[in-house]
N, C-alpha and C. Protein backbone atom coordinates (compact mmCIF):
# COMPACT_ATOMS: atom_id res chain seq x y z
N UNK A 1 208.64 65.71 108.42
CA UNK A 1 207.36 66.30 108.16
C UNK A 1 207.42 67.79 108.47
N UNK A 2 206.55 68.61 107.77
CA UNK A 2 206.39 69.89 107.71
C UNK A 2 205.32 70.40 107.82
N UNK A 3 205.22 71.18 108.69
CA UNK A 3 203.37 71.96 108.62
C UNK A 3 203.62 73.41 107.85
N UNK A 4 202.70 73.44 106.87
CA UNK A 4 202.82 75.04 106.45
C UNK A 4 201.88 75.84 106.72
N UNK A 5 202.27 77.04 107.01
CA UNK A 5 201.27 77.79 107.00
C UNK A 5 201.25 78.99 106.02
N UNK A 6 199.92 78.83 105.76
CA UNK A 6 199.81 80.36 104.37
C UNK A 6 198.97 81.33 105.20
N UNK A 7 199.10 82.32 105.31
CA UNK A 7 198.43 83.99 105.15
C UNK A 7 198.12 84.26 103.78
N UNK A 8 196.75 84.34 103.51
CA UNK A 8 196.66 84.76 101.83
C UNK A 8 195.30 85.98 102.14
N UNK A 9 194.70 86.29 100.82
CA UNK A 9 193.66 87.58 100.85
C UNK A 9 192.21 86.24 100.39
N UNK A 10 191.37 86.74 101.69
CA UNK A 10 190.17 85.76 101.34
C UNK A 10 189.66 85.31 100.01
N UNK A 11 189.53 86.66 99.37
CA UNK A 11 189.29 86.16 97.84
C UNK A 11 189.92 85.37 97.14
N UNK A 12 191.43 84.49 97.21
CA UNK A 12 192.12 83.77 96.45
C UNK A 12 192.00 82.26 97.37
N UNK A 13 191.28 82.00 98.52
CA UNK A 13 190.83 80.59 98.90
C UNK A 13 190.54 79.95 97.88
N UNK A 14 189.69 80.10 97.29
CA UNK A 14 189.23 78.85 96.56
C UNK A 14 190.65 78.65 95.30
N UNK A 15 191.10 79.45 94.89
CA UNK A 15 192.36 79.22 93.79
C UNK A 15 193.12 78.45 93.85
N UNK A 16 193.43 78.52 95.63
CA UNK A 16 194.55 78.18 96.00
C UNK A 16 194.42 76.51 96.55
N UNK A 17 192.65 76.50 97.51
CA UNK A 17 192.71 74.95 97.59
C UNK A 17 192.34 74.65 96.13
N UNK A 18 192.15 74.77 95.43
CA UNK A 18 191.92 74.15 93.79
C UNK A 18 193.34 73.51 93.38
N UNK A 19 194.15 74.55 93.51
CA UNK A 19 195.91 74.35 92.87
C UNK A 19 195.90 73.26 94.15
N UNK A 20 195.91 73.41 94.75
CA UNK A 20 196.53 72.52 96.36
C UNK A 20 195.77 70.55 95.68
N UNK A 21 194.85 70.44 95.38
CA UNK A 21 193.73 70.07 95.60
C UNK A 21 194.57 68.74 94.27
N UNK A 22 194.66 69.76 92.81
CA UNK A 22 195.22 69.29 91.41
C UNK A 22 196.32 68.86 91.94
N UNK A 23 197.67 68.73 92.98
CA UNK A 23 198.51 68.98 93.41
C UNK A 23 198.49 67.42 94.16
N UNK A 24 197.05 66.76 94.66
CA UNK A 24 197.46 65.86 95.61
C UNK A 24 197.25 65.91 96.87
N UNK A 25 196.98 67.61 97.24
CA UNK A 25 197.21 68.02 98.91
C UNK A 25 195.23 67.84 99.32
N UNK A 26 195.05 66.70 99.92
CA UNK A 26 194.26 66.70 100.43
C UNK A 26 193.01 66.79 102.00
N UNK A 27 194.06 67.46 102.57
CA UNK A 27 193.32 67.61 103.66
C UNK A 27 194.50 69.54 104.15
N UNK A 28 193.98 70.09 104.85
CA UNK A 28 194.14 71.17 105.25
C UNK A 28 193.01 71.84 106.10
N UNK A 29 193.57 72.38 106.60
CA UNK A 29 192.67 73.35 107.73
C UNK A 29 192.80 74.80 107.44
N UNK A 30 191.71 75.52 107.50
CA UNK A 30 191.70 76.99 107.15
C UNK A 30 190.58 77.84 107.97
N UNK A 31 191.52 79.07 108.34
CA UNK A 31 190.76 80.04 109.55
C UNK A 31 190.73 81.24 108.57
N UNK A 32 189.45 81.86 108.90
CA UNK A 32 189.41 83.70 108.75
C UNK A 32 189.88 84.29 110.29
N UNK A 33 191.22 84.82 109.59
CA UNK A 33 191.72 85.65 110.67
C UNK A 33 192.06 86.81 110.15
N UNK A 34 192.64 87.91 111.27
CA UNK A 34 192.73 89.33 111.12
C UNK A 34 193.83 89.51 111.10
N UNK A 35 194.54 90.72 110.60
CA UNK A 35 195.88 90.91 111.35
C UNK A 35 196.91 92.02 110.29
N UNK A 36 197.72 92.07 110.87
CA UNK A 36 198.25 93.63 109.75
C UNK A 36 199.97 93.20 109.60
N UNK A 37 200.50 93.27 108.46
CA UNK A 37 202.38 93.48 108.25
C UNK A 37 202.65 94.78 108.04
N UNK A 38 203.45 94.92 107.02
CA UNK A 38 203.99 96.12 106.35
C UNK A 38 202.72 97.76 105.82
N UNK A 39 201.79 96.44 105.73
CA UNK A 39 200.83 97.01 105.12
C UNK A 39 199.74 98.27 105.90
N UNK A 40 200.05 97.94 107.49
CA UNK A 40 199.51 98.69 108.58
C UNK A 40 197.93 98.70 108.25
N UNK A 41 197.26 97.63 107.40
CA UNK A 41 195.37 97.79 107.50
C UNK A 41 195.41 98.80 106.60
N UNK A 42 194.03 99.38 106.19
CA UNK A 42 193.81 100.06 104.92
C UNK A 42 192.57 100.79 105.43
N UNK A 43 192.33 101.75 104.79
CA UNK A 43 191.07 102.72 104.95
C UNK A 43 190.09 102.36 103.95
N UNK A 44 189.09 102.16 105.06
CA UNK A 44 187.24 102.20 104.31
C UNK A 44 186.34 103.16 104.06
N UNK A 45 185.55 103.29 103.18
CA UNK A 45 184.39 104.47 103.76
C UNK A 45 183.22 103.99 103.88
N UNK A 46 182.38 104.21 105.18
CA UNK A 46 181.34 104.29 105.34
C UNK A 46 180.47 105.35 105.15
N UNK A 47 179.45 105.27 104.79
CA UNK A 47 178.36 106.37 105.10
C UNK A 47 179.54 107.55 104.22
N UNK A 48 179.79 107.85 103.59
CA UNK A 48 180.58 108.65 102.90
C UNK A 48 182.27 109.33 103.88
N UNK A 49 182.52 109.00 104.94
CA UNK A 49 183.53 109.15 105.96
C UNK A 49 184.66 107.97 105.70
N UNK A 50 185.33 108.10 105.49
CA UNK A 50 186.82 107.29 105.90
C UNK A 50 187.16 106.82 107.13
N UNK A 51 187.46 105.97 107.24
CA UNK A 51 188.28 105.31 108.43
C UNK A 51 190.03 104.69 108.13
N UNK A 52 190.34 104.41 109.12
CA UNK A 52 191.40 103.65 108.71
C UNK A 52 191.13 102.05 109.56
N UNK A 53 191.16 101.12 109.26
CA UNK A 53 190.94 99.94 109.88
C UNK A 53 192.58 99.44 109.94
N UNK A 54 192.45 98.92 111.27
CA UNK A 54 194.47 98.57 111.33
C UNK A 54 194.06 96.82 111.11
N UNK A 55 192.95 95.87 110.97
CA UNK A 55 193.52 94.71 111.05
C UNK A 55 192.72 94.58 109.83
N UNK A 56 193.33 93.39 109.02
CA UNK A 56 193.18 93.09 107.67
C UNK A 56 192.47 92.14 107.70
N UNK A 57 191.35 91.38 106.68
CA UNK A 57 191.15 90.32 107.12
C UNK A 57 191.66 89.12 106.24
N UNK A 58 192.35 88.26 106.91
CA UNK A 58 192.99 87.20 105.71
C UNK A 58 192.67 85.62 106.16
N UNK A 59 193.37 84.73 105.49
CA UNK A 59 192.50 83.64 105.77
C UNK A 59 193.91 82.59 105.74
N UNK A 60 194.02 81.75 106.72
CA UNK A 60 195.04 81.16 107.48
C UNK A 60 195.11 79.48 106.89
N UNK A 61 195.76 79.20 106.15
CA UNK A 61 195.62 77.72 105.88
C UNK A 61 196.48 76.84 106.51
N UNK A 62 196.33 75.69 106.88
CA UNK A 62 197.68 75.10 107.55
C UNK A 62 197.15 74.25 107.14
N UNK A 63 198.86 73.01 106.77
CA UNK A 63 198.75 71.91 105.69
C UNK A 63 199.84 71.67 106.33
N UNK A 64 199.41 69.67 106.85
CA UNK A 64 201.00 69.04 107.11
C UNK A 64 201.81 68.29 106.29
N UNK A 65 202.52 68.26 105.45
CA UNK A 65 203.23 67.33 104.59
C UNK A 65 204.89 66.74 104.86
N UNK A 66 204.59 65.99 103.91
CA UNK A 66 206.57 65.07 104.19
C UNK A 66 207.29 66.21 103.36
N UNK A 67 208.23 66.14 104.12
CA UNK A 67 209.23 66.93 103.38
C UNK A 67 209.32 67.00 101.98
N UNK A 68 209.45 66.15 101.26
CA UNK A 68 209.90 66.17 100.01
C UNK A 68 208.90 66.82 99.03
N UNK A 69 207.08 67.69 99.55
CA UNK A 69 206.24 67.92 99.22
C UNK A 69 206.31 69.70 99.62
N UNK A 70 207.30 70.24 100.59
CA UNK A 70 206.95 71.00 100.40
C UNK A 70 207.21 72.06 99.63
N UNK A 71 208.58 71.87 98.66
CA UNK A 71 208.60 72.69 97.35
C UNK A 71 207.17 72.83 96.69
N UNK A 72 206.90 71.74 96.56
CA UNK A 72 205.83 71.82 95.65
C UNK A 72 204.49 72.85 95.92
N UNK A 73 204.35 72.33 97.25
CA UNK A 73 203.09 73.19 97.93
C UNK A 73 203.22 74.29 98.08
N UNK A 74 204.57 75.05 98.33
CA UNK A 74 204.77 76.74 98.52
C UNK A 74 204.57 76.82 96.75
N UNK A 75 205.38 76.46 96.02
CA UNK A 75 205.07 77.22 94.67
C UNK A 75 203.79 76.95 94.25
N UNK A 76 202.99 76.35 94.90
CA UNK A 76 201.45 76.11 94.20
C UNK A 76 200.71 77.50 94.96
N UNK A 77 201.31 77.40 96.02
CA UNK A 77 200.91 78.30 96.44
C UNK A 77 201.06 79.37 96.69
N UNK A 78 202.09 79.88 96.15
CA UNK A 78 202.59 81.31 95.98
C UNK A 78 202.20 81.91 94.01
N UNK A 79 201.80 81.00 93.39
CA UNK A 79 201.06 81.25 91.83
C UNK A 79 199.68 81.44 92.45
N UNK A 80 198.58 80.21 93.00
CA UNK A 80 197.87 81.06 92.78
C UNK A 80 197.29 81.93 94.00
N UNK A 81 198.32 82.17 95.21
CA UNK A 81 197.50 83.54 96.17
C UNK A 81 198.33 84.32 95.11
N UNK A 82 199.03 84.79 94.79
CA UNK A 82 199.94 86.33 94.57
C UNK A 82 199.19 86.84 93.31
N UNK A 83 198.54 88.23 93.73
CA UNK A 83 197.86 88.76 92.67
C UNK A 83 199.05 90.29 92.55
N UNK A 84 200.38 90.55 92.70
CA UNK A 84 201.32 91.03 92.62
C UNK A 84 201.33 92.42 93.17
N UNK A 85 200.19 92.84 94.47
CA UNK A 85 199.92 94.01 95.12
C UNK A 85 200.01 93.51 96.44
N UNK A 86 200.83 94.83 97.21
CA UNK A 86 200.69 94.63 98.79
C UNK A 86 199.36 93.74 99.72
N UNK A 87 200.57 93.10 100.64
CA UNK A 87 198.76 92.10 101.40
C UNK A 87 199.10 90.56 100.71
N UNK A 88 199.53 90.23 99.21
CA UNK A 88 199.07 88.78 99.40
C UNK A 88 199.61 87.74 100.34
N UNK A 89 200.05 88.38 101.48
CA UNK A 89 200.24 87.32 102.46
C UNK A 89 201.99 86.28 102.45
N UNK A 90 201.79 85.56 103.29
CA UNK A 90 203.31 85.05 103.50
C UNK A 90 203.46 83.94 103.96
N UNK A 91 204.06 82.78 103.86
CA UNK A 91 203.87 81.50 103.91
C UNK A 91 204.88 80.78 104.78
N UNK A 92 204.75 80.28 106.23
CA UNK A 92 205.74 79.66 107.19
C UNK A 92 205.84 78.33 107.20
N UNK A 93 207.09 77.71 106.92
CA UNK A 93 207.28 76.44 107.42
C UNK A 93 207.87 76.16 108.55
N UNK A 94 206.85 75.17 108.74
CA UNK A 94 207.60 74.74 110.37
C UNK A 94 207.70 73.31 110.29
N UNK A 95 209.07 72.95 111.73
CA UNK A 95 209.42 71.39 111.54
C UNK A 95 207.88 70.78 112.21
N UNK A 96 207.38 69.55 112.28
CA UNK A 96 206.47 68.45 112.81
C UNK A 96 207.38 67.36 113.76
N UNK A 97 207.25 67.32 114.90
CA UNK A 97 207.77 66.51 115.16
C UNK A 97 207.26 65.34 115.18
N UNK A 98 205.68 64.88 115.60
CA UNK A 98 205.04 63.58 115.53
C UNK A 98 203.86 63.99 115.31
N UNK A 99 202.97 63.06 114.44
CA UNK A 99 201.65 63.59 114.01
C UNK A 99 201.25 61.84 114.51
N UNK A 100 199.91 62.31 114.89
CA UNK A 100 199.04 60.70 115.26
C UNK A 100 197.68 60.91 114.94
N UNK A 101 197.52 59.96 114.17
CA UNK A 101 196.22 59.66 113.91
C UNK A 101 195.32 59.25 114.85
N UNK A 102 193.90 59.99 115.39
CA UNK A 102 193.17 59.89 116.65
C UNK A 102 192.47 58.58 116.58
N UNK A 103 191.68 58.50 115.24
CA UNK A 103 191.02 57.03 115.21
C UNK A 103 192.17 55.80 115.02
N UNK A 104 192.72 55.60 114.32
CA UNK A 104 193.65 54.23 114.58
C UNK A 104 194.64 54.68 115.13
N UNK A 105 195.64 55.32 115.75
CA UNK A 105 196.53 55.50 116.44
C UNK A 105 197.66 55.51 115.31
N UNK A 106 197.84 55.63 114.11
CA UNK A 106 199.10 55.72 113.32
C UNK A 106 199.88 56.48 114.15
N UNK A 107 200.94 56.81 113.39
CA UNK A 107 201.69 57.88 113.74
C UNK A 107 202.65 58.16 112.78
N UNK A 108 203.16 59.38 113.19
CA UNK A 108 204.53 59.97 112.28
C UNK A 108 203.62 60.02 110.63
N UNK A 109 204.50 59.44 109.30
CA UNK A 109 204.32 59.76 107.97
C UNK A 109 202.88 59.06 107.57
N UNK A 110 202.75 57.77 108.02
CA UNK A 110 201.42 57.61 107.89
C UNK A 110 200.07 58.04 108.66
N UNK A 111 200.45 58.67 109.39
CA UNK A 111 199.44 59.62 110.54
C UNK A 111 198.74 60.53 109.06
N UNK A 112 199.71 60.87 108.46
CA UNK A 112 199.27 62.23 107.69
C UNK A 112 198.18 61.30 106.43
């Protein structure tokens, strides 16, 4: 099992659980979070003045699947976050070692 995690640009949420969604992937968790790469945050203007803001705001999905799912889920999900400009974010897999289901106690592949 694999947990992924996506960094994407708020505006492409809904694209992306849609593709996820057509895909099979039905359950996921997703945060608005902040945070800056390469990109070092971007400048706003208020009130006619500029700023530079250093944290970005992006939106954090994490999805656990069996291995053999997660080709699938990064390329679903690298079509539809990537709008082909700095920022669309970056996608981590990590190993799972045991997942358990809280109401019946499953565990491991059927936990998920």
């Amino acid at each position: 099992m694999k947990k992924i995690l996506a960094i994407i640009k708020p505006f492409k949420m809904d694209e992306v659980k849609d593709a996820l969604t057509r895909i099979n992937i039905n359950g996921m968790t997703i945060s608005e979070v902040k945070g800056f790469g390469r990109q070092k945050g971007h400048k706003e203007v208020y009130r006619g003045a500029e700023y530079q803001t250093d944290l970005v705001p992006k939106v954090e999905i994490k999805i656990a699947v069996k291995d053999d799912q997660v080709a699938a889920v990064v390329e679903t999900i690298v079509k539809a976050a990537s709008t082909g400009k700095i920022g669309d974010g970056k996608i981590f897999i990590l190993p799972i070692e045991e997942v358990v289901r809280i109401r019946t106690g499953e565990r491991g592949i059927e936990a998920l």
